[in-house]
Structure formats: structure tokens, C-alpha cells
C-alpha atoms as a PDB file:
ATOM      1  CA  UNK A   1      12.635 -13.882   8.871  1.00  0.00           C
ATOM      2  CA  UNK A   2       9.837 -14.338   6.341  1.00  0.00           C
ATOM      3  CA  UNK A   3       9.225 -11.167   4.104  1.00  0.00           C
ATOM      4  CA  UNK A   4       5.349 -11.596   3.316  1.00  0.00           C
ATOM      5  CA  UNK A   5       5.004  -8.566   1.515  1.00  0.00           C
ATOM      6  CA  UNK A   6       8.582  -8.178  -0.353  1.00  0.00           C
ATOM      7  CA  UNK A   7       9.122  -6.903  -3.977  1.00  0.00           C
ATOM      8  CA  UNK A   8       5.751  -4.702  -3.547  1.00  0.00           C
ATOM      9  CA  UNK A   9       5.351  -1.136  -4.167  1.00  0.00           C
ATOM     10  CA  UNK A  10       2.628   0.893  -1.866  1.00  0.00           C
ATOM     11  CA  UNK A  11       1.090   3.577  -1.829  1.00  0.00           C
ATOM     12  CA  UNK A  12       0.236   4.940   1.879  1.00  0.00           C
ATOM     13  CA  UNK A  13      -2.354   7.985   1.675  1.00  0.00           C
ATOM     14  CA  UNK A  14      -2.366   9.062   5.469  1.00  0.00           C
ATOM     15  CA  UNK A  15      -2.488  13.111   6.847  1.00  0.00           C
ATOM     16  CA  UNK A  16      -1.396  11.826  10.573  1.00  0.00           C
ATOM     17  CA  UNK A  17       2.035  11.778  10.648  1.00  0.00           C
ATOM     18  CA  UNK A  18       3.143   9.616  13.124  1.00  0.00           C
ATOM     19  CA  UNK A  19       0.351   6.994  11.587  1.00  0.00           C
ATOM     20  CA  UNK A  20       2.323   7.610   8.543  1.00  0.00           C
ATOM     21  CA  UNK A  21       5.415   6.709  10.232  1.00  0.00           C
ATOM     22  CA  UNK A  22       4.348   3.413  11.861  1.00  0.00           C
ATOM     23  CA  UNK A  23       2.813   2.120   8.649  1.00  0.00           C
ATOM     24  CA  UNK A  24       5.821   2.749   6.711  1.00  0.00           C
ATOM     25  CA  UNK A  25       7.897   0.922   9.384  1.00  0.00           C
ATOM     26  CA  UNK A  26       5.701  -1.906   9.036  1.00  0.00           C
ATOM     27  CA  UNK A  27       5.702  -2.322   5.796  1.00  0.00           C
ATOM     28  CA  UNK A  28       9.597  -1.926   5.402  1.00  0.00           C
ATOM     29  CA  UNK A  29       9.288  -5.149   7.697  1.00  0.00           C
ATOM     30  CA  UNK A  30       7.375  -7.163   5.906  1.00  0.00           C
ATOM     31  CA  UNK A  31       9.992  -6.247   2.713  1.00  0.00           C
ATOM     32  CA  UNK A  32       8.103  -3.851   0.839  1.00  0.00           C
ATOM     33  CA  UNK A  33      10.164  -3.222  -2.151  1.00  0.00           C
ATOM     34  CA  UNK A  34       9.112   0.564  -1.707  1.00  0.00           C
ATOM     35  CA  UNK A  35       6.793   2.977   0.130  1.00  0.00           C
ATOM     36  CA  UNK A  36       5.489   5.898  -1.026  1.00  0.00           C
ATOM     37  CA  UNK A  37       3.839   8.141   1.268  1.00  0.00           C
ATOM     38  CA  UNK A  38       1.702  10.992   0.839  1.00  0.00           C
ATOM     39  CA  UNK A  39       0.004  13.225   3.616  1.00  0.00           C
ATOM     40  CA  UNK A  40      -2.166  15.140   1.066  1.00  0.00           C
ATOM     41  CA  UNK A  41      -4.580  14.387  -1.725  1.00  0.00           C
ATOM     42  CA  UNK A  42      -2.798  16.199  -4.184  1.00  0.00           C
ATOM     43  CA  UNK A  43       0.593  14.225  -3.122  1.00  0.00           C
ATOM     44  CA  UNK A  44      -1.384  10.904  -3.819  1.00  0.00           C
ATOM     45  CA  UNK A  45      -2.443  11.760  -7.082  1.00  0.00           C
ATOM     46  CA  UNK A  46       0.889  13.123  -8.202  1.00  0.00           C
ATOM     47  CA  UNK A  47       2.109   9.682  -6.830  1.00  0.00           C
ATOM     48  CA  UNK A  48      -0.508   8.130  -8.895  1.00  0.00           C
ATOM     49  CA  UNK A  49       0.290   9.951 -11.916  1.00  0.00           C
ATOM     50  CA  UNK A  50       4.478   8.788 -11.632  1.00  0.00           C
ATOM     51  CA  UNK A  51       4.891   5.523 -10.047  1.00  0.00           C
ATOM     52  CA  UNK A  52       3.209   1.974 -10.470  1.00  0.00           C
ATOM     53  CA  UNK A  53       1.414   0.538  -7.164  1.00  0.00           C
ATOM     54  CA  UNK A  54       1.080  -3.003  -6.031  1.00  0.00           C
ATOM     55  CA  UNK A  55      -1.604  -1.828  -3.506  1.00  0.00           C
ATOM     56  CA  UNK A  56      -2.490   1.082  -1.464  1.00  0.00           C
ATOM     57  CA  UNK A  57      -3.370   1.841   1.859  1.00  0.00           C
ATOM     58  CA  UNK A  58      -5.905   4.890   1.804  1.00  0.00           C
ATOM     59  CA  UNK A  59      -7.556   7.129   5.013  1.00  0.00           C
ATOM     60  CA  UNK A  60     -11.128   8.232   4.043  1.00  0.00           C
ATOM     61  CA  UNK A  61     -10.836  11.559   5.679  1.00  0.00           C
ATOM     62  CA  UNK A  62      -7.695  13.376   4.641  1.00  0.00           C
ATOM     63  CA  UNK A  63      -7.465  16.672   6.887  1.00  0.00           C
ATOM     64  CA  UNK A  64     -11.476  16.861   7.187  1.00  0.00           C
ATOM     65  CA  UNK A  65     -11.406  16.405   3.290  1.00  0.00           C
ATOM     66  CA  UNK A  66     -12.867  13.015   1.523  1.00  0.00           C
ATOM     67  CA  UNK A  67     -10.400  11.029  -0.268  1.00  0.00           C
ATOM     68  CA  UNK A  68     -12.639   9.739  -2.937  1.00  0.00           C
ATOM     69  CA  UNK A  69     -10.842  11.182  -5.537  1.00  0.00           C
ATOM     70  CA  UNK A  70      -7.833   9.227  -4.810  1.00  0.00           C
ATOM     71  CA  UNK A  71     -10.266   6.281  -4.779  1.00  0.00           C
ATOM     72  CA  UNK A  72     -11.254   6.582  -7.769  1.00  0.00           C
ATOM     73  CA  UNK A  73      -7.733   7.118  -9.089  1.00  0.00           C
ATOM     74  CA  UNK A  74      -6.467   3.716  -7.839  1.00  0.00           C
ATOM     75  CA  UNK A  75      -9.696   1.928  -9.277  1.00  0.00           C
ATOM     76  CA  UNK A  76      -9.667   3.305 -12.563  1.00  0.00           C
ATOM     77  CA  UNK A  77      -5.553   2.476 -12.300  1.00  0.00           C
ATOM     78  CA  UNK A  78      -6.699  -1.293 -11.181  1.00  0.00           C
ATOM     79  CA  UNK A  79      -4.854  -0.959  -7.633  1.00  0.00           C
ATOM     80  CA  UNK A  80      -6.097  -2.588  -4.875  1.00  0.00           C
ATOM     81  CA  UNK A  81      -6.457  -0.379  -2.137  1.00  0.00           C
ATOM     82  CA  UNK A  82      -7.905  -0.899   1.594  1.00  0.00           C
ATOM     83  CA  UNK A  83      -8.818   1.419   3.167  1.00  0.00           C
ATOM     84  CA  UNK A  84      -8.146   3.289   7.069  1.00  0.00           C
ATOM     85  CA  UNK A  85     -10.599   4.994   8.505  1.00  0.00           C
ATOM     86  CA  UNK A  86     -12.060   5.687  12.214  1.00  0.00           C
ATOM     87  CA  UNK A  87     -15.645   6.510  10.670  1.00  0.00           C
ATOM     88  CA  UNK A  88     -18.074   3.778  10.311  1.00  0.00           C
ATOM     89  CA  UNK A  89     -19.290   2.037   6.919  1.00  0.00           C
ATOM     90  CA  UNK A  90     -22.096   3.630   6.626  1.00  0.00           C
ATOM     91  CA  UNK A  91     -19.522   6.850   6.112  1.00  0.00           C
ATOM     92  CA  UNK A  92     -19.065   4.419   2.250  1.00  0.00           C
ATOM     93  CA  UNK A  93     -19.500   5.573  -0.455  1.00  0.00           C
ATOM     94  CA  UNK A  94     -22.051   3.654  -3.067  1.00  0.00           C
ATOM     95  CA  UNK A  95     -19.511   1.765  -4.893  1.00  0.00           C
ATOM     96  CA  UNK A  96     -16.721   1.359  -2.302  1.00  0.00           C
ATOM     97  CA  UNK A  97     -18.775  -0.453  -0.004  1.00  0.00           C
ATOM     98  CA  UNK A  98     -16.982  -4.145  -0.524  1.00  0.00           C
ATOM     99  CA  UNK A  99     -13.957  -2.653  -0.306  1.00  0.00           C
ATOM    100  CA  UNK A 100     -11.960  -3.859   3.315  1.00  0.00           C
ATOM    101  CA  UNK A 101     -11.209  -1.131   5.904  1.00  0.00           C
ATOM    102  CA  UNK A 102      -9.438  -1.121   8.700  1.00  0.00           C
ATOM    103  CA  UNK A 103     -10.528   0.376  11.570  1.00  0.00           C
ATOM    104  CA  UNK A 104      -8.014   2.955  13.052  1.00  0.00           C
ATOM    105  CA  UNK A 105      -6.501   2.173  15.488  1.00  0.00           C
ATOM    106  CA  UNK A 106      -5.323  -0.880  14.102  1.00  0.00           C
ATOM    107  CA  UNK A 107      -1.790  -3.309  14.128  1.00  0.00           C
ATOM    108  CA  UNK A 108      -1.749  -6.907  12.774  1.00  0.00           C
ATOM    109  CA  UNK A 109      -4.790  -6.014  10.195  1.00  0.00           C
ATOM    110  CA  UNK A 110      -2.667  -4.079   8.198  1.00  0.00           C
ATOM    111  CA  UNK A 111      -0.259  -6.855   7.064  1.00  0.00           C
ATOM    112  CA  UNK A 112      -3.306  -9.396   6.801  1.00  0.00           C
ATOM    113  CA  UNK A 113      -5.220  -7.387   4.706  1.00  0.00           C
ATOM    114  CA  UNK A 114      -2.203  -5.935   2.309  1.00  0.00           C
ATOM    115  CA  UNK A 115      -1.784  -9.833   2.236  1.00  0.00           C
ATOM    116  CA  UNK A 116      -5.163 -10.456   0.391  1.00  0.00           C
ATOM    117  CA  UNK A 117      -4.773  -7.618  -1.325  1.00  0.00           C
ATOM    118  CA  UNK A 118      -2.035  -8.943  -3.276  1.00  0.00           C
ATOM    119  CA  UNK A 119      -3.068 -12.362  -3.368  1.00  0.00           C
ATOM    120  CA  UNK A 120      -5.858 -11.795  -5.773  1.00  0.00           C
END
């Protein structure tokens, strides 16, 4: 079975647990080297602080709280990140706009769009 995403390290920023779950299941599939999730803000950015990323997966709202500090950790770090969200983009912030989102609830987007992540 082809391993689209193997060797790479993510980071998976996600409060919902069993969303949390599923995405790390998925991405053990595709041969993700390792996943590191975190269901808080302050978990990310301890992450952030110890371990190199390939990419990052990253929901906007993070138990009613904005994530944009962990944004801005992973682009001053130089990790690409997408990011999960149910809001809409005008919920962006200026900055973040070009960034690619998928819309919760999602499936086959996630492994297409970790796929261009890492392709650039």
C-alpha cells in the first residue's frame, strides 16, 4: 500500500477528542513517521517549543478560545500548517487568509491537503 505521507512528523492541534482520534488514525495510514497531538493551546506550544514539525494540522477555535497564537508559532517556526475549522473565512485573520482550511466535517481533504503541504 502506498504511504503518501511517510517519514513526516505532525503536529495535530484539535480540542475534540474523537476528531483527534480519527485524524491521528489517518495519518498513521498514510505512514506518518509521528503524530503529535495536542487538545490545548498550551500543549501545542510546548510541542512547538520540543519537537520539529513537517506540517501541522490546526482548529481555529480551541475550546471557544482562538488559536492564533499557535499560528503564529508555526509561521514564525516555517511549518506549514492547514487549518480545521467549521467557521467561515471571513472568521480569518488578516494575514492567514491564503492559508487552506478544511472545512469540518471533512475525510479525503485531509490527506490531499497535508499532501501539498509538504510538496512545497
Amino acid at each position: 500500500m502506498d504511504k503518501p505521507l511517510s517519514g513526516l512528523r505532525i503536529l495535530v492541534v484539535e480540542d475534540e477528542m474523537l476528531i483527534r482520534l480519527t485524524i491521528e488514525d489517518v495519518l498513521a495510514d498514510l505512514g506518518c513517521q509521528s503524530v503529535s497531538p495536542a487538545a490545548t493551546i498550551d500543549q501545542a506550544l510546548d510541542f512547538l517549543r520540543t519537537q520539529i514539525f513537517d506540517a501541522a494540522m490546526l482548529d481555529m477555535n480551541m475550546d471557544g478560545h482562538s488559536s492564533e497564537i499557535v499560528a503564529d508559532a508555526l509561521a514564525a517556526q516555517g511549518v506549514p500548517f492547514v487549518y480545521a475549522t467549521g467557521n467561515s473565512s471571513r472568521d480569518m485573520r488578516q494575514g492567514f487568509i491564503e492559508r487552506p482550511v478544511l472545512r469540518k466535517p471533512f475525510t479525503e481533504q485531509l490527506t490531499a491537503s497535508l499532501m501539498r503541504l509538504v510538496a512545497r
